[in-house]
N, C-alpha and C. Protein backbone atom coordinates (compact mmCIF):
# COMPACT_ATOMS: atom_id res chain seq x y z
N UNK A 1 0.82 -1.19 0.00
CA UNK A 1 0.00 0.00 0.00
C UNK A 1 0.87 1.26 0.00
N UNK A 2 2.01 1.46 0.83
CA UNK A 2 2.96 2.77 0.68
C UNK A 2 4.07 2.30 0.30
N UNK A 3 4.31 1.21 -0.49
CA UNK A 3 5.71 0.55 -1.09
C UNK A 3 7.15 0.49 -0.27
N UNK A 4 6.44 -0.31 0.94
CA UNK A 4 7.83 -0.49 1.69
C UNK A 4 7.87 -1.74 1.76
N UNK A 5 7.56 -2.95 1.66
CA UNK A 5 7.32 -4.28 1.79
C UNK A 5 8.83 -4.76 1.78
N UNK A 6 9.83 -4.11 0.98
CA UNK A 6 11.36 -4.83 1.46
C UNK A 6 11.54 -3.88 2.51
N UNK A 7 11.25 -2.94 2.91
CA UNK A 7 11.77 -2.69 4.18
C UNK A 7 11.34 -2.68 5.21
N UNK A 8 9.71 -3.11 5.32
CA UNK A 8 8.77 -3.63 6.53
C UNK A 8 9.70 -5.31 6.77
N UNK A 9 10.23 -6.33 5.82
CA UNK A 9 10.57 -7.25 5.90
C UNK A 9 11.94 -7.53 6.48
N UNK A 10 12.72 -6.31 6.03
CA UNK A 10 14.13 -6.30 6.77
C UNK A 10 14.07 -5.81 8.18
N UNK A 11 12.61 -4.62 8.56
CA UNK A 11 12.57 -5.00 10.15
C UNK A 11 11.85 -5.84 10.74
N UNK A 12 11.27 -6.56 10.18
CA UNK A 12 10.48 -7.53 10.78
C UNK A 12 11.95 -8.89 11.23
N UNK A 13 12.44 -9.04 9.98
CA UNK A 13 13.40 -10.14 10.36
C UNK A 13 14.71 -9.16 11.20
N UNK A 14 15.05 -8.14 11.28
CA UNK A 14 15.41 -7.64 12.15
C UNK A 14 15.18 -7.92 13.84
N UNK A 15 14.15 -7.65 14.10
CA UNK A 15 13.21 -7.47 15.14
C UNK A 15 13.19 -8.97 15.94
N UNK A 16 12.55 -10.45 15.12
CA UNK A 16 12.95 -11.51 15.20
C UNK A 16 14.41 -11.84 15.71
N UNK A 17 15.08 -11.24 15.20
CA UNK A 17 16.40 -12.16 15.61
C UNK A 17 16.59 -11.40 16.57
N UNK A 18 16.74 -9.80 17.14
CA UNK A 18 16.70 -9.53 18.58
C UNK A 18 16.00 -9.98 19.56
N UNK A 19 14.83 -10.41 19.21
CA UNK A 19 14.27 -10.98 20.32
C UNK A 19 14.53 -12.31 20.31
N UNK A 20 15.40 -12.96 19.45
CA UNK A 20 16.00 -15.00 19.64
C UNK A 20 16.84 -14.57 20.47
N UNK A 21 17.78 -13.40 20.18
CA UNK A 21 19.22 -13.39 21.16
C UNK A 21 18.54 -12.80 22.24
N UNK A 22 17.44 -12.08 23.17
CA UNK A 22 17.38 -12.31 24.19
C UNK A 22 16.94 -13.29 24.48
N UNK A 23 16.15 -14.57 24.08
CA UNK A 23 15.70 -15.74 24.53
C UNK A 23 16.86 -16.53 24.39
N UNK A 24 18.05 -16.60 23.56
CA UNK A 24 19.18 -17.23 23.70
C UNK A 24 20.03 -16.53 24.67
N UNK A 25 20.21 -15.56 25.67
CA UNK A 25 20.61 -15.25 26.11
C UNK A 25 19.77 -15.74 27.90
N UNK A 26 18.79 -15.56 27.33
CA UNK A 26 17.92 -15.90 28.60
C UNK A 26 18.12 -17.48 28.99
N UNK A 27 18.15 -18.44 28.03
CA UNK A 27 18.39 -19.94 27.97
C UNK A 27 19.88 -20.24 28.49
N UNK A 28 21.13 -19.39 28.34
CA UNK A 28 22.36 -19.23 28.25
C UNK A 28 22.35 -18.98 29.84
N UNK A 29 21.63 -18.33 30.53
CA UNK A 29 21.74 -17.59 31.72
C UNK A 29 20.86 -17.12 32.52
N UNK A 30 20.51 -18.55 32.55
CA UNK A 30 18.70 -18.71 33.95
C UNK A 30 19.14 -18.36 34.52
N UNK A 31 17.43 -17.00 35.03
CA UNK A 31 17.54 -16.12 36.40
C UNK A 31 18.13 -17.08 37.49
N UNK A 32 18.68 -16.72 38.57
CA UNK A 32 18.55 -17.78 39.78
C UNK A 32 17.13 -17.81 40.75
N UNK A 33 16.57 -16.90 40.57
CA UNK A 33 14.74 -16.95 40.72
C UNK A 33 14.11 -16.19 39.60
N UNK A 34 13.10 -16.31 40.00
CA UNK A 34 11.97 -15.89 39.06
C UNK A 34 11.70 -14.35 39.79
N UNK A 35 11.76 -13.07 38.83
CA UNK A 35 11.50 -12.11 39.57
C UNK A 35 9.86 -11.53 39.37
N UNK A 36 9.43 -11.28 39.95
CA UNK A 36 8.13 -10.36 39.91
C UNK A 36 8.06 -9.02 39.41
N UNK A 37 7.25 -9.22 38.44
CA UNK A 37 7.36 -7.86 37.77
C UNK A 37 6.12 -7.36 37.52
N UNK A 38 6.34 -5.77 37.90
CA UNK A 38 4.69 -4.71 37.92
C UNK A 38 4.88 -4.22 36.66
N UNK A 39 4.31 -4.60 35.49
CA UNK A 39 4.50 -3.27 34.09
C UNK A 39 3.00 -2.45 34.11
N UNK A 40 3.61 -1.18 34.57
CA UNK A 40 2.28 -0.26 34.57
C UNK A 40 2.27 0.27 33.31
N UNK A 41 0.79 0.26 32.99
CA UNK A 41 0.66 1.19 31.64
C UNK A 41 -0.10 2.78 31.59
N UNK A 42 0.24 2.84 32.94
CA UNK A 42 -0.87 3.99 33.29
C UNK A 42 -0.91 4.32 34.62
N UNK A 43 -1.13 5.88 35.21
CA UNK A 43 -0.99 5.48 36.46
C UNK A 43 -1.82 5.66 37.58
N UNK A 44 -3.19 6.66 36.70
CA UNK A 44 -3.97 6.97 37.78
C UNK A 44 -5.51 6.83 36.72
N UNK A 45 -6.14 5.74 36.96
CA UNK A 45 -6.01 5.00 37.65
C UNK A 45 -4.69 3.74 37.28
N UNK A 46 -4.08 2.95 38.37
CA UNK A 46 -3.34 1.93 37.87
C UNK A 46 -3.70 0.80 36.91
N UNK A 47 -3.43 0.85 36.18
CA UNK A 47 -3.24 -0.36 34.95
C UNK A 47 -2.30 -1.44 34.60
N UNK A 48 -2.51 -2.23 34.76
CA UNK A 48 -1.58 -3.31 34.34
C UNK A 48 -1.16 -4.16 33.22
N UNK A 49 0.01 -4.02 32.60
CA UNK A 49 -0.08 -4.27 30.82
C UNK A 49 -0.91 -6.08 30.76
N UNK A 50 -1.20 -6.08 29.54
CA UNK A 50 -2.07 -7.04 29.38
C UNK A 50 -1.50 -7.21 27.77
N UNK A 51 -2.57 -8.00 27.38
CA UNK A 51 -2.45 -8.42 25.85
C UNK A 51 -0.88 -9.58 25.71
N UNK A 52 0.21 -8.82 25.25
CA UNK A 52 1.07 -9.59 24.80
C UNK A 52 2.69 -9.17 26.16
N UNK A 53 2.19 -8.39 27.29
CA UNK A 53 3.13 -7.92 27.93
C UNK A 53 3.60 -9.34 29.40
N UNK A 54 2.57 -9.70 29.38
CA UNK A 54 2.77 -10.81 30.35
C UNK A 54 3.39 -11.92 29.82
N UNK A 55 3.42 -12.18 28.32
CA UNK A 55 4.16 -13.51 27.36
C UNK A 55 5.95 -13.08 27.84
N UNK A 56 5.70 -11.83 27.22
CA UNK A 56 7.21 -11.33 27.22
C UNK A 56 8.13 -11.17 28.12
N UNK A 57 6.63 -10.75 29.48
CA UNK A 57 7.99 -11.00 30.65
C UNK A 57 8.36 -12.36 31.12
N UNK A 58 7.40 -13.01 30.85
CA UNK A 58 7.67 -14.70 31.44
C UNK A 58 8.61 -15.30 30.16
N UNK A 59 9.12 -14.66 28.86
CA UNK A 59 10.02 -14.85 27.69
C UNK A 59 11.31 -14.99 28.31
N UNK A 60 11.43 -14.03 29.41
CA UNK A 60 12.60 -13.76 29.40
C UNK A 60 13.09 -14.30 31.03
N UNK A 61 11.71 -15.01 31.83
CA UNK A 61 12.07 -15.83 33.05
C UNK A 61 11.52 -15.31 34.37
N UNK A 62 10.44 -14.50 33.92
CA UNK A 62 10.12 -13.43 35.43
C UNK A 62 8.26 -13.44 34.91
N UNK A 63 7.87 -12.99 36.01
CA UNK A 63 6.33 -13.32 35.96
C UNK A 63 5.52 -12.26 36.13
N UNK A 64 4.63 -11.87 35.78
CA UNK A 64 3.75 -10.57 36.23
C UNK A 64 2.65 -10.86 37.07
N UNK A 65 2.76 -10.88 38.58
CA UNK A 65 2.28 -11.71 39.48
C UNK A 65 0.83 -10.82 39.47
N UNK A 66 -0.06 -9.55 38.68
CA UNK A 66 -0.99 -9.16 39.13
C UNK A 66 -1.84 -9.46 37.55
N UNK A 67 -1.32 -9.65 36.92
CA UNK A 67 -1.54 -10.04 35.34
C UNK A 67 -1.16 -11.41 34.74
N UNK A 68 -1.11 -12.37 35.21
CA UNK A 68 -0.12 -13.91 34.77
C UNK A 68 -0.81 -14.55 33.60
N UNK A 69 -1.87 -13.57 33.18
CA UNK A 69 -2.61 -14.77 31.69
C UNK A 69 -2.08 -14.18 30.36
N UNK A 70 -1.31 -14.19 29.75
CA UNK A 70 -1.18 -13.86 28.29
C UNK A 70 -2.22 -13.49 27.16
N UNK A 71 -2.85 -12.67 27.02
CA UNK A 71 -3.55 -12.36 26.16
C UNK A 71 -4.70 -11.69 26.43
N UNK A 72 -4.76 -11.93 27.95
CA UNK A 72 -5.96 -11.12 28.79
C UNK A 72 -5.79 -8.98 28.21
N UNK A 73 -6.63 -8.88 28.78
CA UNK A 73 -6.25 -7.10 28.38
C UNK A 73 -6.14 -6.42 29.50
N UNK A 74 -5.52 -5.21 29.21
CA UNK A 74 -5.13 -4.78 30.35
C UNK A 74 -5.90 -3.83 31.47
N UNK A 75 -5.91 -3.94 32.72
CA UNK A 75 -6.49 -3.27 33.91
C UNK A 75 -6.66 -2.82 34.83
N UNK A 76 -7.46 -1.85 35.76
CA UNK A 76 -6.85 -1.04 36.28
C UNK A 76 -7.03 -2.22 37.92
N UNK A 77 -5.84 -1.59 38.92
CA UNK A 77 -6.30 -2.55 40.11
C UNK A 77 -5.37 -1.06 41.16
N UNK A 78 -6.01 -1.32 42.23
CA UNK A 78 -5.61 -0.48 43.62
C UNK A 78 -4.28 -0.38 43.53
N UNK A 79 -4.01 0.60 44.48
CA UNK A 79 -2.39 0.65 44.72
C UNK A 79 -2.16 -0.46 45.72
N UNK A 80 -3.11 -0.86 46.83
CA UNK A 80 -2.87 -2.40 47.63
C UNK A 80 -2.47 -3.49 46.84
N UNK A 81 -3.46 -3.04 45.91
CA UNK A 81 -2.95 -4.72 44.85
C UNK A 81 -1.62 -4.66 43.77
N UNK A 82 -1.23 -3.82 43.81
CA UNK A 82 -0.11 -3.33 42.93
C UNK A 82 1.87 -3.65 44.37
N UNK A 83 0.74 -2.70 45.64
CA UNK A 83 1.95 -3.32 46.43
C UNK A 83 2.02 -4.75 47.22
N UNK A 84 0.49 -5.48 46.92
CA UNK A 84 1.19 -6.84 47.30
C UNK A 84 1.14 -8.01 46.55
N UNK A 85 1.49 -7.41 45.22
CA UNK A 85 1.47 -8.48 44.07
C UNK A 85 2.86 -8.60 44.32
């Protein structure tokens, strides 16, 4: 449609192989735990990333303990639930 298709393709396979070398890097050099991680997308009210943000942190060995389903969308929750996730 705007005639970039070789260069939507050179970042797409770009993009791909940065994210193998952090998963080969991540495979290379398991956390020694699993860390907990808050990704806010917003802050008043609090939101919690959703959609494809919870795949990515558990990609790389750490969990999003207030969000843990992959594909769910994202939402808002208390600041209690934010500090004892």
């Amino acid at each position: 449609a705007v005639g970039l298709s070789n260069e939507s393709r050179r970042v797409q396979l770009s993009l791909r192989e940065r994210v193998q070398a952090v998963l080969d890097h991540v495979e290379e050099h398991p956390p020694a735990t699993q860390e907990n991680v808050a990704f806010v997308e917003w802050s008043d009210p609090i939101y919690v990333g959703g959609h494809w943000t919870p795949e990515i942190i558990e990609m790389v060995g750490a969990r999003q303990g207030v969000n843990p389903n992959p594909g769910s969308k994202s939402f808002a929750i208390s600041n209690e639930t934010l500090v004892t996730s």
